[in-house]
C-alpha atoms as a PDB file:
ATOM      1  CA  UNK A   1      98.728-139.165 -93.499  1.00  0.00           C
ATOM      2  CA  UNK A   2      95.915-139.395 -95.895  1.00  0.00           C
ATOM      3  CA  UNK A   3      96.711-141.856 -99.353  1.00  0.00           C
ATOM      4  CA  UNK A   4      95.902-138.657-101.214  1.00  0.00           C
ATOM      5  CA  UNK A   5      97.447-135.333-100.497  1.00  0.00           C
ATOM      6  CA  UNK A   6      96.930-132.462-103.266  1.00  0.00           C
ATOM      7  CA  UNK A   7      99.868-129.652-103.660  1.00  0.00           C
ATOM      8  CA  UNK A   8     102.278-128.448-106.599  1.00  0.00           C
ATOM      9  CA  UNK A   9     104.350-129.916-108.443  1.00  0.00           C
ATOM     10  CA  UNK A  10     106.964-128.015-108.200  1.00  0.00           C
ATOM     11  CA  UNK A  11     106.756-128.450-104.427  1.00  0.00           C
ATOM     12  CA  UNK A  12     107.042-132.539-104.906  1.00  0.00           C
ATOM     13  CA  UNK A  13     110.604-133.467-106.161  1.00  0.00           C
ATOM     14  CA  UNK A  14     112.125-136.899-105.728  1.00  0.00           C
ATOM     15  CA  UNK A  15     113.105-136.902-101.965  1.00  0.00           C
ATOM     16  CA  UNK A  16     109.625-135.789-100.946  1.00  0.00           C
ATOM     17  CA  UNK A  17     108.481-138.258-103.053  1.00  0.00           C
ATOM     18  CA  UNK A  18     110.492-140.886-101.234  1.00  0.00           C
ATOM     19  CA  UNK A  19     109.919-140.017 -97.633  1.00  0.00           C
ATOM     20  CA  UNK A  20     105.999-140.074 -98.048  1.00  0.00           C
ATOM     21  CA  UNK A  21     106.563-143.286 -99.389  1.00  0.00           C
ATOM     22  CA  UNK A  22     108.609-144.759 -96.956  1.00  0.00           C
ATOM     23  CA  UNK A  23     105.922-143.457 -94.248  1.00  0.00           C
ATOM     24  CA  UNK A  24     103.779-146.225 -95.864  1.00  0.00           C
ATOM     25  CA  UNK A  25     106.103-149.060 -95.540  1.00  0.00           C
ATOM     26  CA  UNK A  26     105.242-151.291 -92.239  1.00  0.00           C
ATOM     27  CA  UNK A  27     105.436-155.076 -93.355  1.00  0.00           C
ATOM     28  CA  UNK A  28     102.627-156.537 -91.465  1.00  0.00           C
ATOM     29  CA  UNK A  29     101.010-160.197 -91.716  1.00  0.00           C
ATOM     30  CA  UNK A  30      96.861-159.402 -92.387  1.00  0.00           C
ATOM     31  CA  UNK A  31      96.058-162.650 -92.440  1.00  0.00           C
ATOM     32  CA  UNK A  32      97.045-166.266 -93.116  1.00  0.00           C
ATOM     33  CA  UNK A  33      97.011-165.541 -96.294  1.00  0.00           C
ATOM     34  CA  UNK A  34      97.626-161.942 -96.580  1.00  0.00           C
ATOM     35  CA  UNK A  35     101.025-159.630 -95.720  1.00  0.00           C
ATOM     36  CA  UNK A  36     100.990-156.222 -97.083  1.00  0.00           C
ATOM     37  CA  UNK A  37     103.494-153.216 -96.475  1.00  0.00           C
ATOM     38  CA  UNK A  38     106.434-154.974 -97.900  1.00  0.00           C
ATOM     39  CA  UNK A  39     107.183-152.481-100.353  1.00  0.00           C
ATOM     40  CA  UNK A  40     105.222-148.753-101.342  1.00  0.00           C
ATOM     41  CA  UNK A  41     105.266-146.205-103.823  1.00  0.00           C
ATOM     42  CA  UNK A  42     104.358-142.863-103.938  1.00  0.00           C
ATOM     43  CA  UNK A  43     103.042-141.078-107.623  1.00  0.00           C
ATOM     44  CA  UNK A  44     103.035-137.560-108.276  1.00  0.00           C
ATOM     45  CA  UNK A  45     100.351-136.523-110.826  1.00  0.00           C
ATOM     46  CA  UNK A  46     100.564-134.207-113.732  1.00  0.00           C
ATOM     47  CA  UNK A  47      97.818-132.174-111.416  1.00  0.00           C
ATOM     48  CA  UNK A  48      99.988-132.051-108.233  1.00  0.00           C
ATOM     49  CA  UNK A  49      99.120-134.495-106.505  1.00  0.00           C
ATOM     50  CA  UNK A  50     100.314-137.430-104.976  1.00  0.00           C
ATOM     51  CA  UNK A  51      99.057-140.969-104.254  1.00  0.00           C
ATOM     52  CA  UNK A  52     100.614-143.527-102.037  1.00  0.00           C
ATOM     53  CA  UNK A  53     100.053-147.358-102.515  1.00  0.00           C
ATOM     54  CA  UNK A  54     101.690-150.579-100.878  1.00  0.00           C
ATOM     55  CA  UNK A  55     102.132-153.774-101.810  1.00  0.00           C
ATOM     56  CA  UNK A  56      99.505-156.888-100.955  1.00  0.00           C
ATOM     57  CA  UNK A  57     100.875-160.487-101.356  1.00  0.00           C
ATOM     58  CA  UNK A  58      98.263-163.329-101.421  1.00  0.00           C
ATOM     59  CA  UNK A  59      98.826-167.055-101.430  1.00  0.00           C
ATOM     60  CA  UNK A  60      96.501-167.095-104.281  1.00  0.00           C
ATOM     61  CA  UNK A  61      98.580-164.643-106.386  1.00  0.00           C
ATOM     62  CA  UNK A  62      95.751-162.320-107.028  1.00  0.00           C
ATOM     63  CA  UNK A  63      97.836-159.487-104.751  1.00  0.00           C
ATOM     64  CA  UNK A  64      98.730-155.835-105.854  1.00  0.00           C
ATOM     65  CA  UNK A  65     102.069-154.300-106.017  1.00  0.00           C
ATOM     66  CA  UNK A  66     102.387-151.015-104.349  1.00  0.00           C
ATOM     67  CA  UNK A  67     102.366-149.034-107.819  1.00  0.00           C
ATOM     68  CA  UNK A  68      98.984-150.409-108.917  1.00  0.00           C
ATOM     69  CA  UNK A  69      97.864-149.826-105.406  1.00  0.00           C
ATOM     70  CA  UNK A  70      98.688-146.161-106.116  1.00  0.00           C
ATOM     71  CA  UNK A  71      97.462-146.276-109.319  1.00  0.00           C
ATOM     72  CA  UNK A  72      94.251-147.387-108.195  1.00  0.00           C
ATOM     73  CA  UNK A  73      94.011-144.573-105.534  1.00  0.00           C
ATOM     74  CA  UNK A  74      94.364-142.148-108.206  1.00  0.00           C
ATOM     75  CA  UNK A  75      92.155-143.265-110.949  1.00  0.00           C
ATOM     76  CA  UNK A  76      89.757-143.340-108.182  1.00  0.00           C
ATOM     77  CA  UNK A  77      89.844-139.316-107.352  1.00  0.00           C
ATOM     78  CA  UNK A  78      89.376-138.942-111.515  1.00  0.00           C
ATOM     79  CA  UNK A  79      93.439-138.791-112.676  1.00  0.00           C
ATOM     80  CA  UNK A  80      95.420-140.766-115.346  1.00  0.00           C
ATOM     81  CA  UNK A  81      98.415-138.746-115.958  1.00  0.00           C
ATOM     82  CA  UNK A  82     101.752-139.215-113.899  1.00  0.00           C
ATOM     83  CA  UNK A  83     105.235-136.950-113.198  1.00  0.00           C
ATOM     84  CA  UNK A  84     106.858-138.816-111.371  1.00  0.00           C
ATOM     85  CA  UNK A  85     107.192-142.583-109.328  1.00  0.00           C
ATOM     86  CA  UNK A  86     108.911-143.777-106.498  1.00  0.00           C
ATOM     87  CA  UNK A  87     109.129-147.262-105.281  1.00  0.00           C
ATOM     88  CA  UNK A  88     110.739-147.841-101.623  1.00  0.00           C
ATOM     89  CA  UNK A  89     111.688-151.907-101.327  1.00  0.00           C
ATOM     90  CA  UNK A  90     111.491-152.780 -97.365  1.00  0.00           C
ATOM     91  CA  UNK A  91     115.173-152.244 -96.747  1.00  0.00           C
ATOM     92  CA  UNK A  92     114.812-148.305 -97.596  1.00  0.00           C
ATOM     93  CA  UNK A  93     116.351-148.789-101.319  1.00  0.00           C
ATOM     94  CA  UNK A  94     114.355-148.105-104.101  1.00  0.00           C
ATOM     95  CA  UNK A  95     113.498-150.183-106.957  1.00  0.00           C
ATOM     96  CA  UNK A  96     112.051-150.350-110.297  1.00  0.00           C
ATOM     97  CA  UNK A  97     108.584-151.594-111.268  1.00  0.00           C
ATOM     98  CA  UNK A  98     107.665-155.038-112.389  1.00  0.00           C
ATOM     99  CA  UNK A  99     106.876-156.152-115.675  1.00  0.00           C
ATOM    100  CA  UNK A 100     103.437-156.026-115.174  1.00  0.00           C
ATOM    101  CA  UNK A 101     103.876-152.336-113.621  1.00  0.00           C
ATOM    102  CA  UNK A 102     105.321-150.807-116.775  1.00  0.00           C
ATOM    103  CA  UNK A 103     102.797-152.354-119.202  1.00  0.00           C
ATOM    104  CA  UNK A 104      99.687-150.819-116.496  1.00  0.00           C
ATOM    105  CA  UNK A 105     101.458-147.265-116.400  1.00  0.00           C
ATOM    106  CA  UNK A 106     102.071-147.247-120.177  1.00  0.00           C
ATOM    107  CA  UNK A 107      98.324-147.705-120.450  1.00  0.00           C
ATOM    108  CA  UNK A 108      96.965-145.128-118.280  1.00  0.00           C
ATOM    109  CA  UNK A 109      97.701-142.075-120.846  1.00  0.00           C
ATOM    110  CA  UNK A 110      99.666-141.146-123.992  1.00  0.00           C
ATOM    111  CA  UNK A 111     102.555-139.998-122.604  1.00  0.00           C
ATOM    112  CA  UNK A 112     102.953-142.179-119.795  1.00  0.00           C
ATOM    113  CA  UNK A 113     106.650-142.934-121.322  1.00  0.00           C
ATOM    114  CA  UNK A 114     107.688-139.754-120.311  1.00  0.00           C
ATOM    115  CA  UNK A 115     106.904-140.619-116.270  1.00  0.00           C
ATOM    116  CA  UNK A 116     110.203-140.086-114.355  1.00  0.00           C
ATOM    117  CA  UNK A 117     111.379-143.217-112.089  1.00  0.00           C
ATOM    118  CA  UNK A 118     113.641-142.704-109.344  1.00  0.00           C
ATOM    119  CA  UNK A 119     117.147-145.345-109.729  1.00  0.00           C
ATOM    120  CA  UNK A 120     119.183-143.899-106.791  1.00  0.00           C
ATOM    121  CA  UNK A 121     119.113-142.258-103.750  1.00  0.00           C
ATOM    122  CA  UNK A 122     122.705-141.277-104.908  1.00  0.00           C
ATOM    123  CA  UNK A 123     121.606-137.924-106.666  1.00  0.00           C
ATOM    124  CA  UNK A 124     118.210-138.404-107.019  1.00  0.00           C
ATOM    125  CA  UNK A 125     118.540-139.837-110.569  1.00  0.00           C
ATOM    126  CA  UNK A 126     115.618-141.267-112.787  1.00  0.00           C
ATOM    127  CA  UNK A 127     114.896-143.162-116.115  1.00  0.00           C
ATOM    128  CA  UNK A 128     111.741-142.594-118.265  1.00  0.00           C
ATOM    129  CA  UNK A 129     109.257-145.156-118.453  1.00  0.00           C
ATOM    130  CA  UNK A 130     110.101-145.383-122.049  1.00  0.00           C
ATOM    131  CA  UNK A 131     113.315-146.384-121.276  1.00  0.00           C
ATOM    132  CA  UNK A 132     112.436-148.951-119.362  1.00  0.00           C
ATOM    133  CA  UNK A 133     109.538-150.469-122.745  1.00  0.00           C
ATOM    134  CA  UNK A 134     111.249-149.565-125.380  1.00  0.00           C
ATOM    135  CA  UNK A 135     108.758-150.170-128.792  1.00  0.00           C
ATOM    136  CA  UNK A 136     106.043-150.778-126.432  1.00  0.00           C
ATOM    137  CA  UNK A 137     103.571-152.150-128.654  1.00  0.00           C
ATOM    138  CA  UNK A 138      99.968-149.802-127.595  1.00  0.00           C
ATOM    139  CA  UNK A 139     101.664-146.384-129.421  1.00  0.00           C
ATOM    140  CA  UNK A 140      99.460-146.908-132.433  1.00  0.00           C
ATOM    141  CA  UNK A 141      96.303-146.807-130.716  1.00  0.00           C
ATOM    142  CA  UNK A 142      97.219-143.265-128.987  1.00  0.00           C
ATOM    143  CA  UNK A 143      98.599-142.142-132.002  1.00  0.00           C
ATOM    144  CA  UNK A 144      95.174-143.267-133.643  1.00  0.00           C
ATOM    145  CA  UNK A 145      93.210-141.006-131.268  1.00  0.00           C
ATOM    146  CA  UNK A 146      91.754-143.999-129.648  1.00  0.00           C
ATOM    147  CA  UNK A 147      91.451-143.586-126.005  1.00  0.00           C
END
């Protein structure tokens, strides 16, 4: 499977979203230095598509988590805007993303607080970014018309 795969939206929903995801997990040691695959994440854009990412530890803490990895892979094919997110933890659960996560997706576009997270398995339930940065502190420039 490619890291970029274009379709619908309304063909993505949260289970699709976590099985591509969990494809991409496969904790593996790169180097002395490096493991990667510990965690991954999936992203479904506002245009249908999704991107994958995994995680990349370093000794030096200059690593990636597996949403920026994603991230990355879609600002790269031209896209800012995201439906939906799904991070897969190596046991299978799913988790929520870091700090430093949230504060990168509520910069990549206006309404990034409305991106749907997936909480459980159990129902396929979500929060909004939002929810998760309450009074986040960059609304003024978007409402300013600054990009």
């Amino acid at each position: 499977m490619e890291n970029h795969m274009t379709t619908t939206t309304f063909d993505i929903d949260f289970k699709n979203l976590l099985n591509m995801a969990k494809e991409k997990l496969n904790p593996r040691k790169v180097s002395h230095f490096i493991e990667a695959g510990g965690v991954a994440s999936a992203i479904l854009t506002d245009q249908g598509n999704v991107y994958v990412g995994v995680c990349i530890d370093t000794a030096c803490t200059l690593g990636m988590c597996a949403e920026r990895n994603a991230i990355a892979n879609m600002i790269t094919h031209g896209e800012s805007k995201i439906d939906k997110l799904v991070c897969v933890m190596s046991d299978g659960s799913v988790g929520s993303p870091c700090g430093v996560c949230r504060e990168y997706l509520m910069q990549l576009h206006k309404d990034s607080g409305e991106i749907k997270i997936l909480t459980s398995i159990d129902g396929f339930t979500f929060i909004k970014l939002k929810d998760l940065i309450p009074d986040w502190w960059g609304h003024k420039y978007f409402e300013s018309g600054e990009t």
